[in-house]
C-alpha atoms as a PDB file:
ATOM      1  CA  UNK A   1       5.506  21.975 -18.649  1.00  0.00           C
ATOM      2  CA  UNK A   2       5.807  19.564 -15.951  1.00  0.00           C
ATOM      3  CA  UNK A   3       2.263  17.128 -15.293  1.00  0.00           C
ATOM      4  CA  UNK A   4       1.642  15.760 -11.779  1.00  0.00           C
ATOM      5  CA  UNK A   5      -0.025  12.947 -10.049  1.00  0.00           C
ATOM      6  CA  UNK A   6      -0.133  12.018  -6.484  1.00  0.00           C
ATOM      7  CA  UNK A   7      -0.615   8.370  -5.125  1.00  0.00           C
ATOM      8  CA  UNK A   8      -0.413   6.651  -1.832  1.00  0.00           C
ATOM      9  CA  UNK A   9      -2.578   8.452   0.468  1.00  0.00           C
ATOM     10  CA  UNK A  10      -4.960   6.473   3.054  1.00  0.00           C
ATOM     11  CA  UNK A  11      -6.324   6.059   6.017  1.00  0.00           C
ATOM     12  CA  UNK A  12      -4.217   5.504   9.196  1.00  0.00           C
ATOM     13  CA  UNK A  13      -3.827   5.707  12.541  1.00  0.00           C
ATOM     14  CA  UNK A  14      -2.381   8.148  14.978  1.00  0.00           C
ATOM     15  CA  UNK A  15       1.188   7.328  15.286  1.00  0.00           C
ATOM     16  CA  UNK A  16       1.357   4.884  11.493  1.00  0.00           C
ATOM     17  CA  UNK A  17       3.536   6.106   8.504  1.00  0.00           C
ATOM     18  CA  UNK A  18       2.639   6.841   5.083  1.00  0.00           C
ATOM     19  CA  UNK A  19       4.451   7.579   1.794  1.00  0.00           C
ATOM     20  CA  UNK A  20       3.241   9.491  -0.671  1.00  0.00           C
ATOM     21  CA  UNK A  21       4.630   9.626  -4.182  1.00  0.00           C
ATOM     22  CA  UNK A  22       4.541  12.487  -7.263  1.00  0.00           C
ATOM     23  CA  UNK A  23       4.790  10.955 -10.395  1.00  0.00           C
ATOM     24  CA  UNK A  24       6.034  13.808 -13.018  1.00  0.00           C
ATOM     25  CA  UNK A  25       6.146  13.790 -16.474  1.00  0.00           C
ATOM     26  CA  UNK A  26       7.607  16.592 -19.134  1.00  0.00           C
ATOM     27  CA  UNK A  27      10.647  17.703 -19.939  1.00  0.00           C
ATOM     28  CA  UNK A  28      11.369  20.138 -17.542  1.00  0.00           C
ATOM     29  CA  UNK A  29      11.021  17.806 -14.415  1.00  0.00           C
ATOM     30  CA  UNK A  30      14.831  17.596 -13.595  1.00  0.00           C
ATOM     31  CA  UNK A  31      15.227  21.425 -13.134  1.00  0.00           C
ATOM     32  CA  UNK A  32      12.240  21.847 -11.501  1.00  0.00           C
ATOM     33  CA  UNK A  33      11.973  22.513  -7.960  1.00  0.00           C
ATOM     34  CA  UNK A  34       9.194  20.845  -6.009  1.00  0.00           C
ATOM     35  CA  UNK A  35       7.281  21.199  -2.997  1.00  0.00           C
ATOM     36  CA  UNK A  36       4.310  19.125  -0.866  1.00  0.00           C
ATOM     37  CA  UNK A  37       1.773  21.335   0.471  1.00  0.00           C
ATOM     38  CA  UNK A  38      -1.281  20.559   2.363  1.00  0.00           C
ATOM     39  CA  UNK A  39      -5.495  21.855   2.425  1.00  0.00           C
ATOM     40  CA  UNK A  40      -7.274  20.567   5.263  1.00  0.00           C
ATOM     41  CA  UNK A  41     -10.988  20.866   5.585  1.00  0.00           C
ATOM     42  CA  UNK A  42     -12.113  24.706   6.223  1.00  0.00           C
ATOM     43  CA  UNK A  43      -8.535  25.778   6.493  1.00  0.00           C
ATOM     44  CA  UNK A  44      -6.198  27.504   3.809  1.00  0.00           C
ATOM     45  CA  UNK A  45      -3.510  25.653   1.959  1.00  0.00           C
ATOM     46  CA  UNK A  46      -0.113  25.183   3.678  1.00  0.00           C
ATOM     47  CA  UNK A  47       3.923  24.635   3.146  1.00  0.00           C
ATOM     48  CA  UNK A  48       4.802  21.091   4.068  1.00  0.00           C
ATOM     49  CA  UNK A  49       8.148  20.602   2.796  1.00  0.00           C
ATOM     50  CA  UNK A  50      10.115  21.222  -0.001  1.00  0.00           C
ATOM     51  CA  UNK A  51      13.621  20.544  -2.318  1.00  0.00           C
ATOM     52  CA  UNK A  52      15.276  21.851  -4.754  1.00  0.00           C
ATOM     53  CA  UNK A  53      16.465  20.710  -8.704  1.00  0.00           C
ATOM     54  CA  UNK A  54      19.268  18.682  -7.772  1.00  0.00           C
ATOM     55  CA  UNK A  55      17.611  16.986  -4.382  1.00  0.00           C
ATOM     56  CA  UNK A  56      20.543  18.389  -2.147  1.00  0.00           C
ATOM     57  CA  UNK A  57      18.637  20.511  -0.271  1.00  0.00           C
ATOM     58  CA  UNK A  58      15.425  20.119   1.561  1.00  0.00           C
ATOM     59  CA  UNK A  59      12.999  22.718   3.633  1.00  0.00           C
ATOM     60  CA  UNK A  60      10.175  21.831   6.033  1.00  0.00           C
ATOM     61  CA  UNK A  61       7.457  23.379   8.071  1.00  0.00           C
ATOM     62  CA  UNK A  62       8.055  23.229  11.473  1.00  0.00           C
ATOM     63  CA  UNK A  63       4.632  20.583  12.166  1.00  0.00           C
ATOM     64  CA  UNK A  64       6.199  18.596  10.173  1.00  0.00           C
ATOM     65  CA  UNK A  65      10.210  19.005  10.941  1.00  0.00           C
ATOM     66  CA  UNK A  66      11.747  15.512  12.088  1.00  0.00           C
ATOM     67  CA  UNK A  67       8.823  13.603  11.153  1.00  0.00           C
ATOM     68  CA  UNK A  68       8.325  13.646   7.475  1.00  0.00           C
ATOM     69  CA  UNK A  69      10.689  13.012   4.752  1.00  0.00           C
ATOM     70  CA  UNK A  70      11.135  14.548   1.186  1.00  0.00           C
ATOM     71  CA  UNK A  71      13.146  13.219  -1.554  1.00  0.00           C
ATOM     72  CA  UNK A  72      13.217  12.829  -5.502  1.00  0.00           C
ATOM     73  CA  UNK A  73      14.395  10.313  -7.902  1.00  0.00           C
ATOM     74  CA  UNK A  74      15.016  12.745 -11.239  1.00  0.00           C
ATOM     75  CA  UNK A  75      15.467   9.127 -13.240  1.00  0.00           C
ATOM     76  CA  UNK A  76      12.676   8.020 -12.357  1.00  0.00           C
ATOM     77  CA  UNK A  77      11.152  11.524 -12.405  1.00  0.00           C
ATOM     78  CA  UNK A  78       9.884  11.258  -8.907  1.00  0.00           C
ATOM     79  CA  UNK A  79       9.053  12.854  -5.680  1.00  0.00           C
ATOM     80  CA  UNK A  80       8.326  11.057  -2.448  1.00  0.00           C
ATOM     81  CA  UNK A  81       6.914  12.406   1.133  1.00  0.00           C
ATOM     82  CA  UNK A  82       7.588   9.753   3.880  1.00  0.00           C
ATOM     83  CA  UNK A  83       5.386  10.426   6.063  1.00  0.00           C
ATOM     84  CA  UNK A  84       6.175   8.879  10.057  1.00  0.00           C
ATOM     85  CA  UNK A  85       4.446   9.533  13.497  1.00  0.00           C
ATOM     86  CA  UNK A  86       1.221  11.008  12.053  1.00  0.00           C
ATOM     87  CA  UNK A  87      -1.229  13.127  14.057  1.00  0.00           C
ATOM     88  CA  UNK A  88      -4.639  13.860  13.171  1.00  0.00           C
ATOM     89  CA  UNK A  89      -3.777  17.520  12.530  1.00  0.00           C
ATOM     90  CA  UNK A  90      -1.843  15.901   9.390  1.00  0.00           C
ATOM     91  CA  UNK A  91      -5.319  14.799   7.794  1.00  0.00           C
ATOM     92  CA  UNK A  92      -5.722  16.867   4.542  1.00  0.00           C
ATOM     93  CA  UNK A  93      -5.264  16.538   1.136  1.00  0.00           C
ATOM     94  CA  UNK A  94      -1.922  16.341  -0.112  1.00  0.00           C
ATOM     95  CA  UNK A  95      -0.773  18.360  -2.994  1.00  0.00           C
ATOM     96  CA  UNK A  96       2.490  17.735  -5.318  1.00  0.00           C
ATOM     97  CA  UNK A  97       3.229  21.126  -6.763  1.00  0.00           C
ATOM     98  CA  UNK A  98       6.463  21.984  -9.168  1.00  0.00           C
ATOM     99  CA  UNK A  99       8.500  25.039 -10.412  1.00  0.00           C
ATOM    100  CA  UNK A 100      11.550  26.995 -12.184  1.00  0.00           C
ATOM    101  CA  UNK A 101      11.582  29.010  -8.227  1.00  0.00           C
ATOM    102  CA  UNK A 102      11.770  27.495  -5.171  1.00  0.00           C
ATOM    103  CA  UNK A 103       9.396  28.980  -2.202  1.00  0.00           C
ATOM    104  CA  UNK A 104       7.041  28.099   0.658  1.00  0.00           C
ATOM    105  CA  UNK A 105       4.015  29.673  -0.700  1.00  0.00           C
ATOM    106  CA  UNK A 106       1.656  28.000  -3.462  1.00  0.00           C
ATOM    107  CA  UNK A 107       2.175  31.141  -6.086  1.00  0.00           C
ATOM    108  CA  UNK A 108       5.536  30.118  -6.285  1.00  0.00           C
ATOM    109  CA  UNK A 109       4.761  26.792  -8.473  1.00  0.00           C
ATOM    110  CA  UNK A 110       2.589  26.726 -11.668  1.00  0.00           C
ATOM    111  CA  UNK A 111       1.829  23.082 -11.510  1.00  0.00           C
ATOM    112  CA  UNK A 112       0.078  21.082  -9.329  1.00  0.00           C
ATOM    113  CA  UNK A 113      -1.422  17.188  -9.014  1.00  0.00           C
ATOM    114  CA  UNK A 114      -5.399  16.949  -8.593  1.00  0.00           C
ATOM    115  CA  UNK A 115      -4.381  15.757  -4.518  1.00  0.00           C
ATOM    116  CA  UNK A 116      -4.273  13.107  -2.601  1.00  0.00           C
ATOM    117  CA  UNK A 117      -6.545  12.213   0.559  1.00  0.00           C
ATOM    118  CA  UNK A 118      -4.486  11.820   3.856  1.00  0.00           C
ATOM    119  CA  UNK A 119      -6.809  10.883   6.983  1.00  0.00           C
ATOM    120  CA  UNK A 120      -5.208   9.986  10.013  1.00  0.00           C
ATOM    121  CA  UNK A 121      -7.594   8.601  13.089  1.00  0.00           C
ATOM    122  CA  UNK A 122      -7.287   9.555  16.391  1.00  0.00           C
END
């Protein structure tokens, strides 16, 4: 089993950066695949980005393509989401979400953080 907790969301403004950070713990962290996805008010969860055990590969939706950043730290049993040139279509909360299979829908992952707020102000 993998636990999962999400810091570093905010409040910014359109065009500021953000990181957001997964802190993991279990044993099964390092060959787990994991993913960022999104829930905005009203609207159904999304595929933000995503990368696999070994962090040398990396998948994005295309809102989000050359603007945010994934990357894990498997010592420090990490994932991070730099997040640059915000819109306001980015506020939502942020979800940290892990998994033996790696895929762009949330059924693919079994474990998930409680969420972090992202608001970005126009």
């Amino acid at each position: 089993q993998v636990q999962l907790v999400e810091s570093g969301g905010g409040l910014v403004q359109a065009g500021g950066s953000l990181r957001l950070s997964c802190a993991a713990s279990g044993r099964t962290f390092r060959s787990s695949n994991m993913a960022w996805f999104r829930q905005a008010p009203g609207k159904e969860r999304e595929f933000v980005a995503a990368i696999i055990w070994g962090g040398t590969s990396t998948y994005y939706a295309d809102s989000v393509k050359g603007r945010f950043t994934i990357s894990r730290d498997n010592d420090k049993n990490t994932v991070s989401l730099q997040m640059n040139s915000l819109k306001p279509e980015d506020t939502a909360v942020y979800y940290c979400a892990a998994g033996p299979v790696l895929g762009f829908t949330g059924d693919k992952y079994p474990y998930w953080g409680p969420g972090t707020q992202v608001t970005v102000s126009s």
